[in-house]
C-alpha atoms as a PDB file:
ATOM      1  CA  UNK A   1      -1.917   6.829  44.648  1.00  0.00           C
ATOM      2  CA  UNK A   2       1.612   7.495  45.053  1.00  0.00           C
ATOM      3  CA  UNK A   3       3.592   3.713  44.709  1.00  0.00           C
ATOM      4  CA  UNK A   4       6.540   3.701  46.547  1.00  0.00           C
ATOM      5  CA  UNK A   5       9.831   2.073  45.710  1.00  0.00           C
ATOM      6  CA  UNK A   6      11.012  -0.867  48.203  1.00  0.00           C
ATOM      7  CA  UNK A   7      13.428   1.498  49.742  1.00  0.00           C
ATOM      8  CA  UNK A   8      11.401   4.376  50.469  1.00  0.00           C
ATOM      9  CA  UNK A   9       8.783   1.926  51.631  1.00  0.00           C
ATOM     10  CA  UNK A  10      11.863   1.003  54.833  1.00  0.00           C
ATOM     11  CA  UNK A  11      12.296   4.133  55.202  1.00  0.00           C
ATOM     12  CA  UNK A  12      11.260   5.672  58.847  1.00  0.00           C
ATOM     13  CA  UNK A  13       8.151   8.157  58.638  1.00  0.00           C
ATOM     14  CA  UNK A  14       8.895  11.033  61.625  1.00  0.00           C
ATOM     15  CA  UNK A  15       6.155  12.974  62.672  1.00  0.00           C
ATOM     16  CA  UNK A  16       7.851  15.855  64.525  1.00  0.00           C
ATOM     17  CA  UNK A  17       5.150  18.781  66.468  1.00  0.00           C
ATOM     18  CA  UNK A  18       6.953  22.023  67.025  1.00  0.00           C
ATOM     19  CA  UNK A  19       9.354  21.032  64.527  1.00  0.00           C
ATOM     20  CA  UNK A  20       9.272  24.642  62.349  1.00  0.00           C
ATOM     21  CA  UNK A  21      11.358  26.748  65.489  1.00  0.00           C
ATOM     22  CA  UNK A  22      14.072  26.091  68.170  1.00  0.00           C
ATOM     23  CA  UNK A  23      14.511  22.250  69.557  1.00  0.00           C
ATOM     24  CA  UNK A  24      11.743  21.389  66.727  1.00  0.00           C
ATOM     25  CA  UNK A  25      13.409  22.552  63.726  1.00  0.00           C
ATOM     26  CA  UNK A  26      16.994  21.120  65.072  1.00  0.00           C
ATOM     27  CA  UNK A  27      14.958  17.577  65.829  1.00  0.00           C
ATOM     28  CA  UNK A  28      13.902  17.957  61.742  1.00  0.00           C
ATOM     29  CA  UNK A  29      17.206  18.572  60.704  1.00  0.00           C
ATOM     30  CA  UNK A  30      18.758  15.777  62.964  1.00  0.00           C
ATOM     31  CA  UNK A  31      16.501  12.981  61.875  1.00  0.00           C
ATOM     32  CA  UNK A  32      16.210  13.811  57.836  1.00  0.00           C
ATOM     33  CA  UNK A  33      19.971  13.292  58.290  1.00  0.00           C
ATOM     34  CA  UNK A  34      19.600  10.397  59.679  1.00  0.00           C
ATOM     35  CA  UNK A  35      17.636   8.669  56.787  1.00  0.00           C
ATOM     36  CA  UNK A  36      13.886   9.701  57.935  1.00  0.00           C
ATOM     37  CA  UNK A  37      11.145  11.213  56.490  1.00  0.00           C
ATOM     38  CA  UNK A  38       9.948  14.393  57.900  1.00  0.00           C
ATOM     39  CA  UNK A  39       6.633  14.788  58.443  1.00  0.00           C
ATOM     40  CA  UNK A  40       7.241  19.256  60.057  1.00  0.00           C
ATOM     41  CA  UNK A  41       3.977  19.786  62.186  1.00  0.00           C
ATOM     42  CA  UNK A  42       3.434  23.307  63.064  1.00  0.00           C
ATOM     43  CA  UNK A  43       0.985  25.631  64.992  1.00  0.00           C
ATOM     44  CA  UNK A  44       1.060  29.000  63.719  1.00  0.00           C
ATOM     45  CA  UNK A  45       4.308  29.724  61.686  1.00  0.00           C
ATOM     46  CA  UNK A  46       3.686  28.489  58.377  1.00  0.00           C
ATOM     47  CA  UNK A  47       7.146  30.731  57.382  1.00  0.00           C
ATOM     48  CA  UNK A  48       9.372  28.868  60.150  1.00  0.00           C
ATOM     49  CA  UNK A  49       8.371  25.513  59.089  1.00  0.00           C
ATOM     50  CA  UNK A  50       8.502  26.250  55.143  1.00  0.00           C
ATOM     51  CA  UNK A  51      11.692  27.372  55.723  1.00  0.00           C
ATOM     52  CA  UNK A  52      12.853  24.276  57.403  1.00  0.00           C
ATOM     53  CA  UNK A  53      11.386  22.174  54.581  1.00  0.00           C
ATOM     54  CA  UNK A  54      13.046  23.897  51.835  1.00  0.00           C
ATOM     55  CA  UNK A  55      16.252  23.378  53.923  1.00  0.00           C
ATOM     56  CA  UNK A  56      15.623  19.319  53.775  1.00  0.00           C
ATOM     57  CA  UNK A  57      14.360  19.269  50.361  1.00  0.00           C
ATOM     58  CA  UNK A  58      17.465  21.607  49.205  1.00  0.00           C
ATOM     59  CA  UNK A  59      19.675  18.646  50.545  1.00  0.00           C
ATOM     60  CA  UNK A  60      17.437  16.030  48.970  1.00  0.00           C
ATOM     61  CA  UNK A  61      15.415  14.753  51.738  1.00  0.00           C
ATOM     62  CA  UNK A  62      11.661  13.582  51.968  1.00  0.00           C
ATOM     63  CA  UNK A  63       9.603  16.029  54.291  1.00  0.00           C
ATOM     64  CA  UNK A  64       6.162  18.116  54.284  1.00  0.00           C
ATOM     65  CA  UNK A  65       4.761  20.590  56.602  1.00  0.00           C
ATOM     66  CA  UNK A  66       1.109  19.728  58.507  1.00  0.00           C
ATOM     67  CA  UNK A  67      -0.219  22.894  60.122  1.00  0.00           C
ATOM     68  CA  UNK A  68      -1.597  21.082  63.403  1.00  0.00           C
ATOM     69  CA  UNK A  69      -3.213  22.181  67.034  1.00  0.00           C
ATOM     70  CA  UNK A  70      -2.102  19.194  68.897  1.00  0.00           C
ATOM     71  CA  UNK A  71      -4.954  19.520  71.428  1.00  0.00           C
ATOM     72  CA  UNK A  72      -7.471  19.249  68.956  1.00  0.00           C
ATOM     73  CA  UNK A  73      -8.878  15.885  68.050  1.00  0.00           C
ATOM     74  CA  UNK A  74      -9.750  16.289  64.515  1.00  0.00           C
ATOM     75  CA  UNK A  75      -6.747  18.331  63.651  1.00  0.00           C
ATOM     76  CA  UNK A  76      -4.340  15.450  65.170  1.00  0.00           C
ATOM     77  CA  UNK A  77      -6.074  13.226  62.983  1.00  0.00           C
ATOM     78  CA  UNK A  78      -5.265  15.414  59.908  1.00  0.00           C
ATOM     79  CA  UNK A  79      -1.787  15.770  60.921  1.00  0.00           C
ATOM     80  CA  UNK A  80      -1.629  11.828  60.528  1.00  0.00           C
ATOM     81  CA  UNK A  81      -3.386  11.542  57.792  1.00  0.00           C
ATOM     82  CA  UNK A  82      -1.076  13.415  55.869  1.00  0.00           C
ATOM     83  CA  UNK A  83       2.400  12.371  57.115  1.00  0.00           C
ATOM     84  CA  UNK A  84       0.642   8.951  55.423  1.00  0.00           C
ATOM     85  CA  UNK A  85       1.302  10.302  52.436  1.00  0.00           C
ATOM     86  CA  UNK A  86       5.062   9.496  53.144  1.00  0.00           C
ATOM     87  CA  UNK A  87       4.338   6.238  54.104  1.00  0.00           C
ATOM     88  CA  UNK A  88       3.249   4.065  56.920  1.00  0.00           C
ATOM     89  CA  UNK A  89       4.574   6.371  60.122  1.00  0.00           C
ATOM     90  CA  UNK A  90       7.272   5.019  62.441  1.00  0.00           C
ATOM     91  CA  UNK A  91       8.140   7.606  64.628  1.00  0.00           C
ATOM     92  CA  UNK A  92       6.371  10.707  66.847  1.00  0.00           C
ATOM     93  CA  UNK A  93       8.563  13.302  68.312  1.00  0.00           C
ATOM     94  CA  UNK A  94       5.596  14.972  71.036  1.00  0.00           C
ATOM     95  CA  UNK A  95       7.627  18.370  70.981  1.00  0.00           C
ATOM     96  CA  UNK A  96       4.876  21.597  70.491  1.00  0.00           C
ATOM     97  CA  UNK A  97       4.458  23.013  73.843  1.00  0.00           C
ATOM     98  CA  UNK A  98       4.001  26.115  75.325  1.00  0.00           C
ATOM     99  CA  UNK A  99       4.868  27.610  79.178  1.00  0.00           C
ATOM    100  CA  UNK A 100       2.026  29.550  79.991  1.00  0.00           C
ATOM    101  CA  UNK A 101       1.955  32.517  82.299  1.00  0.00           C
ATOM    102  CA  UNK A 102       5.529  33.239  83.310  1.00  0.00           C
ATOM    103  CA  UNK A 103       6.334  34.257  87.209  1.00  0.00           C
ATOM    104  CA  UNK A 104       4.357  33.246  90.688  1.00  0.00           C
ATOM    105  CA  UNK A 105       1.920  30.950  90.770  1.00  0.00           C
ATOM    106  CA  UNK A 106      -0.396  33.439  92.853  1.00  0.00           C
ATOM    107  CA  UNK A 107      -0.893  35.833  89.855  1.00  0.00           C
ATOM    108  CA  UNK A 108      -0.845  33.762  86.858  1.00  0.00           C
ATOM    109  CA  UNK A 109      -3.696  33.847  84.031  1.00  0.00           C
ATOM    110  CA  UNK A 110      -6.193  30.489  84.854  1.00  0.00           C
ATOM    111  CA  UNK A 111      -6.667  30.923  80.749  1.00  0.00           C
ATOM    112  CA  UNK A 112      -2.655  30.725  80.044  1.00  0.00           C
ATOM    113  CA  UNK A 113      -2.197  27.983  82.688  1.00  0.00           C
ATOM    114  CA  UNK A 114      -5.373  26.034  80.802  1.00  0.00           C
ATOM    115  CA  UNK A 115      -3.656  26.775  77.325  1.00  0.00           C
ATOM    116  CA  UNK A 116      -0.427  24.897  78.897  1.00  0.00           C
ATOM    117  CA  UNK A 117      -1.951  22.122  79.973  1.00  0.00           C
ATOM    118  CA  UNK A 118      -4.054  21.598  76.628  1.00  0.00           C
ATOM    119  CA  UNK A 119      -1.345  21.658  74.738  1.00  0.00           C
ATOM    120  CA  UNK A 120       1.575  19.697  76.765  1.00  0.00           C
ATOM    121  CA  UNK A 121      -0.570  17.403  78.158  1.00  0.00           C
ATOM    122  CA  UNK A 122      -3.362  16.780  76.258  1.00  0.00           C
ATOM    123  CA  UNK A 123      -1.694  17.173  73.055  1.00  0.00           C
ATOM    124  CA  UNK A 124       0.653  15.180  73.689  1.00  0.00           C
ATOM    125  CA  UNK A 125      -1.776  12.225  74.685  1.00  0.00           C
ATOM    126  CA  UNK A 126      -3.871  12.728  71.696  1.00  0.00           C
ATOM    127  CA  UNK A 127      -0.572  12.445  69.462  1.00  0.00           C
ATOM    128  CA  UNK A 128       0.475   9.636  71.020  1.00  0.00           C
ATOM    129  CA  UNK A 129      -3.117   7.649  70.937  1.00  0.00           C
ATOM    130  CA  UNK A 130      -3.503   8.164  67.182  1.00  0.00           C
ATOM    131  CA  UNK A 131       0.850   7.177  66.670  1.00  0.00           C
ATOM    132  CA  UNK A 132       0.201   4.359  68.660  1.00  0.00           C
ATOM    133  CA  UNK A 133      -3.295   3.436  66.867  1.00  0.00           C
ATOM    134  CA  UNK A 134      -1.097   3.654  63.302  1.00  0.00           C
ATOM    135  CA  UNK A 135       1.973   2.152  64.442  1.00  0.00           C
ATOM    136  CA  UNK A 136      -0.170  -0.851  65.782  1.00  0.00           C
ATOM    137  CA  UNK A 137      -2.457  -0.946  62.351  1.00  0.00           C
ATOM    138  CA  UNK A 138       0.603  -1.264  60.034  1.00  0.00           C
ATOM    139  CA  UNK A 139       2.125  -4.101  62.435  1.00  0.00           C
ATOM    140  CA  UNK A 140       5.784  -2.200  61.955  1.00  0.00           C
ATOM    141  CA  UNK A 141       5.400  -0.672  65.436  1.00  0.00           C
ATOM    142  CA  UNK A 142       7.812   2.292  65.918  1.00  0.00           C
ATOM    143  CA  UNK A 143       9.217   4.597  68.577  1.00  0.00           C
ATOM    144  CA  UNK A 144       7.397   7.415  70.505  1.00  0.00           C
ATOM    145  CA  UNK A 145       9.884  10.133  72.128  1.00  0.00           C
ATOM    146  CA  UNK A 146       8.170  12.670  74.142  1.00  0.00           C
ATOM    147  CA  UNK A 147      10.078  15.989  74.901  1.00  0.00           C
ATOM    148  CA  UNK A 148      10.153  17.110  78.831  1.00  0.00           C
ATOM    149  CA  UNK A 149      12.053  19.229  81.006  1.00  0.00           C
ATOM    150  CA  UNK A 150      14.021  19.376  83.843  1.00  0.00           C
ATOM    151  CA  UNK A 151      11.271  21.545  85.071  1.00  0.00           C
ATOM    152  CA  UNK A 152       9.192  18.285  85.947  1.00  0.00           C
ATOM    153  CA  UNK A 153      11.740  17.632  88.803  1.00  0.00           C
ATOM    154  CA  UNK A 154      12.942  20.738  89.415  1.00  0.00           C
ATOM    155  CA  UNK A 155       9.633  22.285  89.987  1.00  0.00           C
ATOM    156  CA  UNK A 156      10.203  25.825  88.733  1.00  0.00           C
ATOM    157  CA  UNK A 157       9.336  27.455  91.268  1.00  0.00           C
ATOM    158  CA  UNK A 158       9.139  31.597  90.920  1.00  0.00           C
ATOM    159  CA  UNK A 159       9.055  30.683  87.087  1.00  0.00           C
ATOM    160  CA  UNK A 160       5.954  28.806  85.858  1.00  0.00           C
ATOM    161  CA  UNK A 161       5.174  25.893  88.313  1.00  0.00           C
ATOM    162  CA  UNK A 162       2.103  24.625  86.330  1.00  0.00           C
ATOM    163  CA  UNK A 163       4.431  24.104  83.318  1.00  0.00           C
ATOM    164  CA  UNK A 164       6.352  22.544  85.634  1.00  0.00           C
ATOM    165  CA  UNK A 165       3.554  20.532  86.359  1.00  0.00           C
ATOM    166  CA  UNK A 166       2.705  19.829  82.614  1.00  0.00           C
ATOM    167  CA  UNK A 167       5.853  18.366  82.052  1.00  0.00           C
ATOM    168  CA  UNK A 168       6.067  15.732  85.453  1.00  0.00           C
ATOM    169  CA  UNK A 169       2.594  14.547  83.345  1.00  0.00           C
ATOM    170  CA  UNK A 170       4.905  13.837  80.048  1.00  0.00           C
ATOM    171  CA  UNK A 171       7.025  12.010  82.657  1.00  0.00           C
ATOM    172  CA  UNK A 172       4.396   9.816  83.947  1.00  0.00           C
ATOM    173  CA  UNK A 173       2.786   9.480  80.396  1.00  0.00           C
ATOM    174  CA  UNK A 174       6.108   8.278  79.354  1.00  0.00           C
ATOM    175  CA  UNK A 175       6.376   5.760  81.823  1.00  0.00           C
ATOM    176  CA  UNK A 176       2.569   3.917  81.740  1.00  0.00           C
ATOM    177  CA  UNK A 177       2.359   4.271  77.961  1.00  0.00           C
ATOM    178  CA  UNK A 178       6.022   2.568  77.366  1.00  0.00           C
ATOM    179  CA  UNK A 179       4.770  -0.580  79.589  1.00  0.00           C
ATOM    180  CA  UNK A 180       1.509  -0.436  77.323  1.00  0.00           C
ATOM    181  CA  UNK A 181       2.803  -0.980  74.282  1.00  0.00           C
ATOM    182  CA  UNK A 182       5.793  -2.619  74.532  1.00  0.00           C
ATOM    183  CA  UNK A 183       4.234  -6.017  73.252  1.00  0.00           C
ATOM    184  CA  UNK A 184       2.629  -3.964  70.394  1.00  0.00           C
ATOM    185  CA  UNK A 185       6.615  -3.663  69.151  1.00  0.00           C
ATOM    186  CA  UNK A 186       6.477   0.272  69.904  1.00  0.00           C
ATOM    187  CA  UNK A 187       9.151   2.045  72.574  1.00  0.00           C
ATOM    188  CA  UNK A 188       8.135   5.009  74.577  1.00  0.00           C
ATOM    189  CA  UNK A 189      10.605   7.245  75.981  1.00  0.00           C
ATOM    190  CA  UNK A 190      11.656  10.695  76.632  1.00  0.00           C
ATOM    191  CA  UNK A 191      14.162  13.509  76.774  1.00  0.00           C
ATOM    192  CA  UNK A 192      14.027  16.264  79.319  1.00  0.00           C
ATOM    193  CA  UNK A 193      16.454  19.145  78.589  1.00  0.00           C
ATOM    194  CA  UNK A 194      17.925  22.095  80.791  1.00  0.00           C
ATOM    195  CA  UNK A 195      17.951  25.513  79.700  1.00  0.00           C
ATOM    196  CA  UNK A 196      18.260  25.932  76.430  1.00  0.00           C
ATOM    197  CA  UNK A 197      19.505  28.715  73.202  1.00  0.00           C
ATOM    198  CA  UNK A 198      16.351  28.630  71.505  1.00  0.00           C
ATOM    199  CA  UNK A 199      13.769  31.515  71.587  1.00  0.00           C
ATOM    200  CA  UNK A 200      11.251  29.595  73.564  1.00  0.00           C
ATOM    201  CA  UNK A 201      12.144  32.033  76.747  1.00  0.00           C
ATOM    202  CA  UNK A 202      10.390  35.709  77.938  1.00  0.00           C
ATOM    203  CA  UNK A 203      13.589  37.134  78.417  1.00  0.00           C
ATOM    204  CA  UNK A 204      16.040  35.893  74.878  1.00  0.00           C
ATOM    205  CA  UNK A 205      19.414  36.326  77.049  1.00  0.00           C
ATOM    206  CA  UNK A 206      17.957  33.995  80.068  1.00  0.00           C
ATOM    207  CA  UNK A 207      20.256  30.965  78.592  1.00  0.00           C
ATOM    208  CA  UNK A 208      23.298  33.392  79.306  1.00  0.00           C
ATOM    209  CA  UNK A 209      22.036  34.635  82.835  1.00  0.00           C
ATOM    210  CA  UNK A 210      21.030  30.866  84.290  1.00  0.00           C
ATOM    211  CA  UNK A 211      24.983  29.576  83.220  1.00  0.00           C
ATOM    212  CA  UNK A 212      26.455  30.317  86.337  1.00  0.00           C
ATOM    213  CA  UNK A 213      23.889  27.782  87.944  1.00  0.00           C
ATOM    214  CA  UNK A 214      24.714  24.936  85.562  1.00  0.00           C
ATOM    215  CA  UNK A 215      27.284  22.483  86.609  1.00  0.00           C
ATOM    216  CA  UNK A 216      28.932  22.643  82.853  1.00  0.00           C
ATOM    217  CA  UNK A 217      28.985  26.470  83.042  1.00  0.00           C
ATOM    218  CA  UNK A 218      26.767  26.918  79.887  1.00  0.00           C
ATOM    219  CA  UNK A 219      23.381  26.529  78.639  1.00  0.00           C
ATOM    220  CA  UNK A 220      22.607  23.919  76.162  1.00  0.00           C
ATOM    221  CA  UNK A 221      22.198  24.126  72.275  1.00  0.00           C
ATOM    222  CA  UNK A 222      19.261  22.084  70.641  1.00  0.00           C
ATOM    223  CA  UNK A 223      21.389  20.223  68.094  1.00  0.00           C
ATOM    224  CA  UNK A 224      22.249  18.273  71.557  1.00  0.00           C
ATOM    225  CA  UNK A 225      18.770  17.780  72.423  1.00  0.00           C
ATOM    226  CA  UNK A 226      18.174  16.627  68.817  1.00  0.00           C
ATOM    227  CA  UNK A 227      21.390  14.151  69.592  1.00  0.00           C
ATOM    228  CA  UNK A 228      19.451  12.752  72.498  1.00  0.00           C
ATOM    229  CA  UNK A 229      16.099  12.134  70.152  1.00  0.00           C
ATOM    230  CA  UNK A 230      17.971  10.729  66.895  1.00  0.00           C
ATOM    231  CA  UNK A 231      19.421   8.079  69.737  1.00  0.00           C
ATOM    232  CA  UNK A 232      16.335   7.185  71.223  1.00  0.00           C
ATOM    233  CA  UNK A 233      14.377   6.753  68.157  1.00  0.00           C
ATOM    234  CA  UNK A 234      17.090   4.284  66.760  1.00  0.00           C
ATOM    235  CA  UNK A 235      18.113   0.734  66.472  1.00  0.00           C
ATOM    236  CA  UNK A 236      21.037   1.361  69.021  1.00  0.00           C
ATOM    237  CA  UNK A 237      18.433   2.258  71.714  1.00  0.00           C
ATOM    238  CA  UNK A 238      16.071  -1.092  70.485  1.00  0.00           C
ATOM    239  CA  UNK A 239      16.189  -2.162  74.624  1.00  0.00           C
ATOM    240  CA  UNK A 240      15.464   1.418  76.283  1.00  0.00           C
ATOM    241  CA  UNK A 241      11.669   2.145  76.625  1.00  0.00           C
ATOM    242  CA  UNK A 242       9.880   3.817  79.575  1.00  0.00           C
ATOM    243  CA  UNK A 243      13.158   5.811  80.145  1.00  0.00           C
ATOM    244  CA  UNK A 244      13.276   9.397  80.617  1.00  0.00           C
ATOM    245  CA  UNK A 245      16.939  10.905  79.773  1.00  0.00           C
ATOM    246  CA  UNK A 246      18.021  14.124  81.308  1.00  0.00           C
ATOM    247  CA  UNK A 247      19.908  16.179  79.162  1.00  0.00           C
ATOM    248  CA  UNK A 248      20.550  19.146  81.178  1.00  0.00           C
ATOM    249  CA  UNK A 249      23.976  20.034  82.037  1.00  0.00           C
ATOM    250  CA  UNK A 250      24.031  18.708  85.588  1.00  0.00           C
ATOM    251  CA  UNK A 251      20.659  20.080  86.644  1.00  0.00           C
END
């Protein structure tokens, strides 16, 4: 087994889902700057996240990739099992999701609106059980941020309400987890950003065509999501748990 030197043995262990694309793979980059060890889980893009590990280990950071469906049980518990390897993990960054069927309620797919809710909500509750289940073993605690949207409040309505929907749940689960383990030493908190550059929308130039509608005149660019994240999971934001931080523009 691989014995790590005192240092690396400090050092925090990330594990980041979603992290090969978009806000992911700008929440990877963010934190191995930041001193952590990247633990890249991915879905289906094995190229995307390989790509973002040869970027960290090209700048002489610690990272691996962990092909993962978040709302499977067994393949959670492989995703942690690996980012062990890195040492004992310190940090979850719940980011994988997915919107579903995009327009009115009244004709979306029951299948794609089941797929969302697997993945946002269940996912991210079976992520966050086994983080908080390691983080509690290795008595280091750690820091759990979960990724919204302004959606939850918002409501998204003509758009994709039950993704909407999915994401007032990461709210809530934000809130009742952070008062569950705060005495266990781990934080629980959570960004929710606006509209975003990243390619995570139907229509690529919808960032452009939503601008006029956002009090700062512009969409926002994940690097300042991944500023929000790097904050939260820090010693700067030791007191803040339970909180949910809008980072939308003025929406």
């Amino acid at each position: 087994m691989h014995q790590q030197h005192p240092a690396e043995a400090q050092r925090p262990v990330t594990v980041v889902t979603g992290g090969g694309r978009g806000i992911g793979a700008a929440i990877c980059r963010r934190l191995a700057a930041d001193g952590h060890a990247v633990v890249v889980g991915y879905r289906s893009d094995a190229a995307a996240a390989e790509a973002i590990a040869d970027e960290l280990h090209g700048a002489g950071h610690r990272c691996l990739t962990v092909a993962v469906d978040t709302a499977d049980e067994a393949s959670v518990d492989r995703l942690f099992e690996a980012a062990a390897e890195l040492g004992p993990v310190t940090g979850l960054v719940n980011n994988a999701g997915v919107s579903g069927p995009n327009g009115r309620l009244a004709d979306a797919d029951a299948q794609g609106m089941r797929d969302a809710i697997e993945v946002n909500v269940l996912g991210y509750l079976l992520c966050a059980r086994r983080a908080v289940r390691d983080m509690t073993a290795s008595g280091r605690g750690g820091a759990i941020v979960n990724i919204s949207s302004a959606a939850a409040t918002l409501g998204s309505p003509g758009q994709y309400v039950h993704y909407a929907a999915t994401k007032a749940a990461t709210d809530a689960i934000t809130v009742g987890l952070a008062k569950e383990v705060a005495a266990d030493g781990i934080r629980v908190n959570c960004v929710a950003p606006g509209v975003i550059w990243t390619g995570f929308h139907e229509d690529p130039e919808r960032p452009a065509k939503l601008a006029d509608a956002i009090p700062m005149g512009r969409a926002g660019q994940p690097e300042e999501i991944a500023g929000a994240v790097s904050w939260l999971l820090s010693g700067d934001a030791s007191y803040a748990t339970g909180a949910v931080l809008r980072v939308a523009g003025g929406i």
